[in-house]
C-alpha atoms as a PDB file:
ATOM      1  CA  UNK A   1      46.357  99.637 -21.257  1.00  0.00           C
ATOM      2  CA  UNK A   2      46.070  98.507 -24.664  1.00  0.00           C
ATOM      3  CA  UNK A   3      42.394  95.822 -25.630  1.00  0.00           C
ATOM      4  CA  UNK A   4      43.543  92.347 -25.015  1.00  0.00           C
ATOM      5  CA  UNK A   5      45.456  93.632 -21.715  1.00  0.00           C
ATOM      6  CA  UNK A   6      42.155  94.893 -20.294  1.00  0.00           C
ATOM      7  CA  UNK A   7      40.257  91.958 -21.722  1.00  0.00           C
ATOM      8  CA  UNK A   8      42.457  89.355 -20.040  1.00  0.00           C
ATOM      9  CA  UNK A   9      42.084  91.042 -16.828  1.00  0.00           C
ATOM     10  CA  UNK A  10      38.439  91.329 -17.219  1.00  0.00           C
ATOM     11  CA  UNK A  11      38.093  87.487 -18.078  1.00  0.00           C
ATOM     12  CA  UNK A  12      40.344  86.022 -15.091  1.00  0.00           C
ATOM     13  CA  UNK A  13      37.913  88.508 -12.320  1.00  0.00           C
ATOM     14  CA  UNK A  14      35.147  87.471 -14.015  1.00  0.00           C
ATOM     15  CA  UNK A  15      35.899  83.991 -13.957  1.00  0.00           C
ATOM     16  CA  UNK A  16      37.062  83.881 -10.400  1.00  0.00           C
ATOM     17  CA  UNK A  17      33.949  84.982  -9.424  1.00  0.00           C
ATOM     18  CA  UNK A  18      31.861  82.259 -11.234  1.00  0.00           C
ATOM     19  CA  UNK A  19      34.116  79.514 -10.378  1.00  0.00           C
ATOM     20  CA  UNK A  20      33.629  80.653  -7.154  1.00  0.00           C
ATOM     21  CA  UNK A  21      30.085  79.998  -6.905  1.00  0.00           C
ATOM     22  CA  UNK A  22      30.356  76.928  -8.631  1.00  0.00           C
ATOM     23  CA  UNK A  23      32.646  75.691  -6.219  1.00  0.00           C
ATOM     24  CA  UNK A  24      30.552  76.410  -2.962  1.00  0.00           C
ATOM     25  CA  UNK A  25      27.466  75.192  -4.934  1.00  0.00           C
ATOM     26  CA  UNK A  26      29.117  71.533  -5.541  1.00  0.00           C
ATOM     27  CA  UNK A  27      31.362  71.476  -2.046  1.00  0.00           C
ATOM     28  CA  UNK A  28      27.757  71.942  -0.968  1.00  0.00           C
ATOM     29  CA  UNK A  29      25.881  69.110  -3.105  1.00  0.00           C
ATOM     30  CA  UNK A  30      29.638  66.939  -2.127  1.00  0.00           C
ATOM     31  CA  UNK A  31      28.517  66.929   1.533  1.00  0.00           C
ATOM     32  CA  UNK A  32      25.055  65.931   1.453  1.00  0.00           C
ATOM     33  CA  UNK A  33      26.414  62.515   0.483  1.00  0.00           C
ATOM     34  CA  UNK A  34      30.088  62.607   2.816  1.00  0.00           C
ATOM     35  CA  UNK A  35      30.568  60.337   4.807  1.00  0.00           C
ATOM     36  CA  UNK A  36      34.764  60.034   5.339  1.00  0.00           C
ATOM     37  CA  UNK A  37      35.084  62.852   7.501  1.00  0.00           C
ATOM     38  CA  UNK A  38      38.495  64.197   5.943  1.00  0.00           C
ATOM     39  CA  UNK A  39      35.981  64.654   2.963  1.00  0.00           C
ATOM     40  CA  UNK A  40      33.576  66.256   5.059  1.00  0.00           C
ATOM     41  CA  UNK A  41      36.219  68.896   6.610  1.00  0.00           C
ATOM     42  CA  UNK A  42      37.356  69.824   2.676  1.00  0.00           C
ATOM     43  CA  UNK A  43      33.776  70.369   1.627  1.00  0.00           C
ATOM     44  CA  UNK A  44      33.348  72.992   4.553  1.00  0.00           C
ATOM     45  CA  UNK A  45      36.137  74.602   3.721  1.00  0.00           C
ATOM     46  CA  UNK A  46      35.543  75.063   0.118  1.00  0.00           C
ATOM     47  CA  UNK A  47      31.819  76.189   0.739  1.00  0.00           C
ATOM     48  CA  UNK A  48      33.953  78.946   1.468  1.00  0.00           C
ATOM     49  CA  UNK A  49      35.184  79.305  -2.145  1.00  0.00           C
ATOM     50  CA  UNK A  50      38.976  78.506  -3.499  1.00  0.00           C
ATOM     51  CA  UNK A  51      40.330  80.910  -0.498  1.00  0.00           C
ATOM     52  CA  UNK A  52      38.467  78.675   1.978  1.00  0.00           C
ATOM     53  CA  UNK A  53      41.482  76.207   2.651  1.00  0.00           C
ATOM     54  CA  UNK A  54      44.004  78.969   3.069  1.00  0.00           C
ATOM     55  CA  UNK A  55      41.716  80.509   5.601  1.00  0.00           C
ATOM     56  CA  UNK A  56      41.909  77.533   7.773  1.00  0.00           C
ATOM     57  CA  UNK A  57      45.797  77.583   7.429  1.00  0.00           C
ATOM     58  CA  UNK A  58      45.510  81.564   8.800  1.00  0.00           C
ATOM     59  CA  UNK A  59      43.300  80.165  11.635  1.00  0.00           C
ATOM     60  CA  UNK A  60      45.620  77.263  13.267  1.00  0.00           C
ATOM     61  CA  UNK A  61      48.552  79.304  12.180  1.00  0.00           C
ATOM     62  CA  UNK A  62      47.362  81.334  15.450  1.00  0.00           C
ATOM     63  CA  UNK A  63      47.910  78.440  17.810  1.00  0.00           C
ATOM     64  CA  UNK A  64      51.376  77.758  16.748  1.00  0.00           C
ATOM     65  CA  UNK A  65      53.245  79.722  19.115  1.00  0.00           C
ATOM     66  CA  UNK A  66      55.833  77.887  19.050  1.00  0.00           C
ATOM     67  CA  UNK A  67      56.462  78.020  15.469  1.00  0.00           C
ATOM     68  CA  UNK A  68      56.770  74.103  15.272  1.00  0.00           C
ATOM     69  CA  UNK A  69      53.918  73.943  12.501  1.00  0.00           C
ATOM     70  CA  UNK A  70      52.420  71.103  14.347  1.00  0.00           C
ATOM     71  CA  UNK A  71      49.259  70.547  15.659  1.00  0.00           C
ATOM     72  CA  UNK A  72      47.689  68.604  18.502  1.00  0.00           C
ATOM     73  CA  UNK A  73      43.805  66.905  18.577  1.00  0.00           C
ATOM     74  CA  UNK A  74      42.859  70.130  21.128  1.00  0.00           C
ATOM     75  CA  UNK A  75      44.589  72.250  19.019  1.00  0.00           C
ATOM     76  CA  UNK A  76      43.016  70.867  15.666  1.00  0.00           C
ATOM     77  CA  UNK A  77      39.355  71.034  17.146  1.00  0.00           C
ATOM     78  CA  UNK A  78      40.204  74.524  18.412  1.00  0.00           C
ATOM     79  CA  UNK A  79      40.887  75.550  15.419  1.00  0.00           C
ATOM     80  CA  UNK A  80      38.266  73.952  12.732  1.00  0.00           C
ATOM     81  CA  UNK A  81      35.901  75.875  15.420  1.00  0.00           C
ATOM     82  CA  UNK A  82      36.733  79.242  15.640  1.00  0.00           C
ATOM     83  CA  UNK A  83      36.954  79.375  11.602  1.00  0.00           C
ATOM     84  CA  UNK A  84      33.492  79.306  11.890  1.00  0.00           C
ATOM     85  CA  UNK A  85      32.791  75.009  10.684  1.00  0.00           C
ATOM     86  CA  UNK A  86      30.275  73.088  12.431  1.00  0.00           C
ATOM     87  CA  UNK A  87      30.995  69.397  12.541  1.00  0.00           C
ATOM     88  CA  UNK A  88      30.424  67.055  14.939  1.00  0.00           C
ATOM     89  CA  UNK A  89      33.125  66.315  17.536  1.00  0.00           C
ATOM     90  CA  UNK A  90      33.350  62.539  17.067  1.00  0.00           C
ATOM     91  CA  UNK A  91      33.969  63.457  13.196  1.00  0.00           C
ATOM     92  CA  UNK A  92      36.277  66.360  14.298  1.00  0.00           C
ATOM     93  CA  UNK A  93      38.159  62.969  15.728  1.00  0.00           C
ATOM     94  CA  UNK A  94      38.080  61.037  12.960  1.00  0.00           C
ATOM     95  CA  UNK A  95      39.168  63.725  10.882  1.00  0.00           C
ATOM     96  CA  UNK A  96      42.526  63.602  12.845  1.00  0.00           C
ATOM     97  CA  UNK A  97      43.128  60.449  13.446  1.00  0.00           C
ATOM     98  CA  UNK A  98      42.623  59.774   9.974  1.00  0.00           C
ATOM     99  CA  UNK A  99      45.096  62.475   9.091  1.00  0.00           C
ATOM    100  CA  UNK A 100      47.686  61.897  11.719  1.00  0.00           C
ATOM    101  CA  UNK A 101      49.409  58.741   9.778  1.00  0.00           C
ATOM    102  CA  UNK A 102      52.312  57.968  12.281  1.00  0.00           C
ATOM    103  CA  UNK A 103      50.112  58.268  15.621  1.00  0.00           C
ATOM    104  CA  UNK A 104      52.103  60.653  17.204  1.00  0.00           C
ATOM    105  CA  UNK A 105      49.085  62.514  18.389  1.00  0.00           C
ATOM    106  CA  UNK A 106      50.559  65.262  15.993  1.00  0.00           C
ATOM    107  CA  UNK A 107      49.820  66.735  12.384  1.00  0.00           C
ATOM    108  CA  UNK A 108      52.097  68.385  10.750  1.00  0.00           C
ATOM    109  CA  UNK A 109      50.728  71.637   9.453  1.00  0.00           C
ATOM    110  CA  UNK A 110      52.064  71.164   5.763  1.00  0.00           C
ATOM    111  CA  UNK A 111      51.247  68.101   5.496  1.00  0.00           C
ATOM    112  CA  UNK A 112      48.045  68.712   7.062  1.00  0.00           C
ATOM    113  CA  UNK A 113      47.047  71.100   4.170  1.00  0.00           C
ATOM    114  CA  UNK A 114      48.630  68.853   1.201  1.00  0.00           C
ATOM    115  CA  UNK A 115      45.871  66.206   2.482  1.00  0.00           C
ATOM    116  CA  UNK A 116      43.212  68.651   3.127  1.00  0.00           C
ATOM    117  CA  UNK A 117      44.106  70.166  -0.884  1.00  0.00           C
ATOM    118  CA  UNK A 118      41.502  68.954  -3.361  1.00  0.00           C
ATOM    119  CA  UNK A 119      42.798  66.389  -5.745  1.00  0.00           C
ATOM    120  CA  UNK A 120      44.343  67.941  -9.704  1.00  0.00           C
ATOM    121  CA  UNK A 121      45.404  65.450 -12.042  1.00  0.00           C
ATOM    122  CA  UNK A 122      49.044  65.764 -13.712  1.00  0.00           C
ATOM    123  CA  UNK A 123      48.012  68.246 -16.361  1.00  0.00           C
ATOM    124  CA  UNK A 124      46.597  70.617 -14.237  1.00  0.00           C
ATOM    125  CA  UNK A 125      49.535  71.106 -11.922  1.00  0.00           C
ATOM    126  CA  UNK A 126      51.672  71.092 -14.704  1.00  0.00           C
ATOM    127  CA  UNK A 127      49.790  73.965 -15.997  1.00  0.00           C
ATOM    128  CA  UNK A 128      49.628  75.580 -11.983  1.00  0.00           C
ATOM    129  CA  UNK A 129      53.318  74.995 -12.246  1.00  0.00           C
ATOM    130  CA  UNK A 130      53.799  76.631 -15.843  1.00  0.00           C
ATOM    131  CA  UNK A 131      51.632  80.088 -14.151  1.00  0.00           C
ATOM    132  CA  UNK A 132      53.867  80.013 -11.021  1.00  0.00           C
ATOM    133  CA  UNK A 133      57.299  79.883 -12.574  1.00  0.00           C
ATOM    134  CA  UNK A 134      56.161  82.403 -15.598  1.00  0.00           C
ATOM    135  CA  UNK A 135      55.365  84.795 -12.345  1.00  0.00           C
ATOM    136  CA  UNK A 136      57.983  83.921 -10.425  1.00  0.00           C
ATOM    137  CA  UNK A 137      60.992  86.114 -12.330  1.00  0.00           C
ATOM    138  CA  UNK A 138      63.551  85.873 -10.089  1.00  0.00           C
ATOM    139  CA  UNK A 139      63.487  82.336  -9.749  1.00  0.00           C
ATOM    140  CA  UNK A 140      63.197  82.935  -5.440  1.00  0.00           C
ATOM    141  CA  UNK A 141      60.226  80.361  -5.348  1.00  0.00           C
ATOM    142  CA  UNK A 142      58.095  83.448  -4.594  1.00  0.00           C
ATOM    143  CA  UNK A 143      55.620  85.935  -5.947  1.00  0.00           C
ATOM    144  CA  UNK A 144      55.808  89.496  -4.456  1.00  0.00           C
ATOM    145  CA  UNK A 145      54.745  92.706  -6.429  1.00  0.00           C
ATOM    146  CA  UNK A 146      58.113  93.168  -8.153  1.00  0.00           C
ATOM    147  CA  UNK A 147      57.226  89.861 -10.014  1.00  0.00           C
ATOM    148  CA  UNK A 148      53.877  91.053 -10.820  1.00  0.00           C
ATOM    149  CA  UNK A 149      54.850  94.196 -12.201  1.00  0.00           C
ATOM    150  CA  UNK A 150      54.898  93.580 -16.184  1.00  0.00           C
ATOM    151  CA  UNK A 151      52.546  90.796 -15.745  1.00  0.00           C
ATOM    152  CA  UNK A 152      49.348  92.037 -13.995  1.00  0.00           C
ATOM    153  CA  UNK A 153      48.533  95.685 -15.294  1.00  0.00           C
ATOM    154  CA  UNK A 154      46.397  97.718 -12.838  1.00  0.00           C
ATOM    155  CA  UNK A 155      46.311 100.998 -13.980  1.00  0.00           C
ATOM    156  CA  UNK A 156      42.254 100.179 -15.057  1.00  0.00           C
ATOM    157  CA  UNK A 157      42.192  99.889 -11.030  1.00  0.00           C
ATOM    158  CA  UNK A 158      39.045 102.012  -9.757  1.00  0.00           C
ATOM    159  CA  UNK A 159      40.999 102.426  -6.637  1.00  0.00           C
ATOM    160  CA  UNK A 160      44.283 102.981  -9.070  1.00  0.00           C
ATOM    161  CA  UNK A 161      41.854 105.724 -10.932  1.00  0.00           C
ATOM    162  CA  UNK A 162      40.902 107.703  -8.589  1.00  0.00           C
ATOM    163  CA  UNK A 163      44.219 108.285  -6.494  1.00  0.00           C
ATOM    164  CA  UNK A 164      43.360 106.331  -3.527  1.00  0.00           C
ATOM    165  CA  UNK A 165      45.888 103.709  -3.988  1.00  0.00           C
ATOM    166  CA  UNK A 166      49.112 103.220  -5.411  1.00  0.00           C
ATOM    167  CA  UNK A 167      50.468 100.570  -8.173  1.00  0.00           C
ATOM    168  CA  UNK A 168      51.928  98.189  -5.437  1.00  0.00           C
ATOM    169  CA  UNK A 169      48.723  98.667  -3.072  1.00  0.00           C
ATOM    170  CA  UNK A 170      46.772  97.179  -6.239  1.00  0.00           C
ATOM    171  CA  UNK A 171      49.155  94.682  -6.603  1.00  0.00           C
ATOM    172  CA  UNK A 172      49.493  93.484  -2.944  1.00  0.00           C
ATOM    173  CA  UNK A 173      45.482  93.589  -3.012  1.00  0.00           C
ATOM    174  CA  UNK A 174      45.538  91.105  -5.617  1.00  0.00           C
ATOM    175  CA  UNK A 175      48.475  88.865  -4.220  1.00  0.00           C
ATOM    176  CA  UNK A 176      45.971  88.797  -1.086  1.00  0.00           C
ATOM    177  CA  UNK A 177      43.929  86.213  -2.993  1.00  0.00           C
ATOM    178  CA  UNK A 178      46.522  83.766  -2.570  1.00  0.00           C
ATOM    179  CA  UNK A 179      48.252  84.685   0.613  1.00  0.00           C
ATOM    180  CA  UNK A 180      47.223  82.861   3.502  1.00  0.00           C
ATOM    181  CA  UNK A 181      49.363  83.307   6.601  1.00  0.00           C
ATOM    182  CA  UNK A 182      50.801  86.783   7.686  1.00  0.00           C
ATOM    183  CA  UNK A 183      49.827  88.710   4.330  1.00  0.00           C
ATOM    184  CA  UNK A 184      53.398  89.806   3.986  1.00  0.00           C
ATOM    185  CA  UNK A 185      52.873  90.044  -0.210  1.00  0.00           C
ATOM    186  CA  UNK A 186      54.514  86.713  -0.648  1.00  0.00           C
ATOM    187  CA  UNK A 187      53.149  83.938  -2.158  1.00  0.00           C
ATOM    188  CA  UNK A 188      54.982  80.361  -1.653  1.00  0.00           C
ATOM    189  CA  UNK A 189      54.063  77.659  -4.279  1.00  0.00           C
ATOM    190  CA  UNK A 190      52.118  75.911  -1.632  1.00  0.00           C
ATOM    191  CA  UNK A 191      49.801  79.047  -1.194  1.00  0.00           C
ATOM    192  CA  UNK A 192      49.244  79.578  -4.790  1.00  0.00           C
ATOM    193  CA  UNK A 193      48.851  75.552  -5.246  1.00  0.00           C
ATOM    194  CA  UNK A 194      46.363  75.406  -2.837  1.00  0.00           C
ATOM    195  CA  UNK A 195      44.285  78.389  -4.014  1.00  0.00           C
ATOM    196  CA  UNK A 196      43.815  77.018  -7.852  1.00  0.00           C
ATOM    197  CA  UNK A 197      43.645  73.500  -5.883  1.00  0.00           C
ATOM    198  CA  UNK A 198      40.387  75.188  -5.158  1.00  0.00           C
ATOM    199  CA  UNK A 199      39.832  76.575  -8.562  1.00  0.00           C
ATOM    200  CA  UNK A 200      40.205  73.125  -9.999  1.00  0.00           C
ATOM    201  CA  UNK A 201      37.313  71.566  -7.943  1.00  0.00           C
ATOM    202  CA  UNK A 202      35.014  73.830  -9.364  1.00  0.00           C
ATOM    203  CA  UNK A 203      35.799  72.911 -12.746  1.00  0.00           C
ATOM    204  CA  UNK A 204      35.234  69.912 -14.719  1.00  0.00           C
ATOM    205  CA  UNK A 205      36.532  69.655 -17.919  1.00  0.00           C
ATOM    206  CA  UNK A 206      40.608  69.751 -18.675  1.00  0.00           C
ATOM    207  CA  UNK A 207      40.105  71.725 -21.512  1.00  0.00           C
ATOM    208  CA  UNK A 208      38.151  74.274 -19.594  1.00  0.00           C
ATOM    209  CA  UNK A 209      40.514  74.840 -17.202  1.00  0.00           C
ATOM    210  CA  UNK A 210      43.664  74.554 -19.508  1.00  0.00           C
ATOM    211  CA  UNK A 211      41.766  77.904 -21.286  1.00  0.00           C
ATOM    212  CA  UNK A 212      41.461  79.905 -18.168  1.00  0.00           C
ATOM    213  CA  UNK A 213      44.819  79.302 -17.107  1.00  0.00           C
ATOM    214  CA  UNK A 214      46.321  80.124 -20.594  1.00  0.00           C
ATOM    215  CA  UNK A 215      44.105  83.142 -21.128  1.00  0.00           C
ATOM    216  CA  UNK A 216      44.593  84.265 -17.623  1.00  0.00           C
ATOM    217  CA  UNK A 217      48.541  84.143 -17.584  1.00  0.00           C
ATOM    218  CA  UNK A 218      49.417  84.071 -21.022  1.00  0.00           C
ATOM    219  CA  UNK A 219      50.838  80.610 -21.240  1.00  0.00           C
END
């Protein structure tokens, strides 16, 4: 692996892992002064870091049986409690009935997660956007480790090193930081949107977060 290889793999671990603290530490600070309980429910979620939305999609993607990606108020509360967040039922409520926009008594699950998504202006996504396609080589609309190959060396792997895994374990490893429903090593736009969705809070400053994403993927 030749020096600026290593080095950009180095910087975009290293800064997931700060930006991850940073994240919990405002989605923290955000709640103490919440009160619009849609709010509320995002701030839980990312006190669980940038992966903290797409574990809430794994968790109601449990109670869809019927594959309808839908979700009822039972089914809603259900699930916001067995990820693990405490809130108030009467905000629980409020949460949906804020969310469910037609009053069908239904939310549908993408749309669901769109809302629940934190906020990036029109540079960022374009930037999200830029990452995704550059990743995305076959033009399918998703990431799997063929795309990866090329892109995302991990022969400096410890696991890699020392024989215990092979190139594509590393690589679905990695692709497990932006899967969130089966972990089938595809990621859809809408997974890897909503992970740097959760990147993005953390940050502040556009020209911060235009220089991780260029120095992370090469832009």
């Amino acid at each position: 692996m030749n020096i600026r290889r290593e080095q950009h793999i180095k910087t975009k671990m290293a800064a997931t892992g700060r930006m991850n603290h940073e994240l919990k530490r405002k989605a923290k600070e955000a709640e103490k002064n919440c009160s619009d309980p849609v709010e509320l429910l995002r701030c839980k979620c990312l006190q669980r870091g940038a992966s903290g939305i797409k574990g809430l999609a794994r968790t109601f993607k449990i109670f869809d049986d019927d594959g309808s990606r839908s979700l009822d108020k039972s089914e809603f509360s259900k699930g916001i409690r067995d990820y693990g967040i405490v809130l108030e039922r009467d905000v629980v409520d409020s949460a949906f009935d804020a969310l469910d926009k037609d009053h069908s008594g239904k939310l549908d699950f993408d749309e669901f997660l769109i809302a629940l998504r934190p906020k990036m202006n029109a540079s960022r996504k374009a930037l999200v956007t830029q990452a995704f396609n550059k990743l995305d080589k076959t033009g399918d609309s998703l990431i799997t480790t063929e795309d990866l190959k090329g892109v995302y060396n991990v022969k400096k792997h410890p696991k890699y090193l020392n024989g215990e895994w092979t190139e594509d374990q590393c690589l679905l490893q990695f692709l497990s930081s932006f899967d969130s429903d089966d972990k089938d090593g595809k990621i859809t736009r809408d997974e890897f949107d909503n992970y740097y969705a959760g990147v993005s809070a953390s940050v502040d400053s556009d020209a911060y977060f235009s220089l991780m994403m260029t120095n992370a993927w090469k832009l």
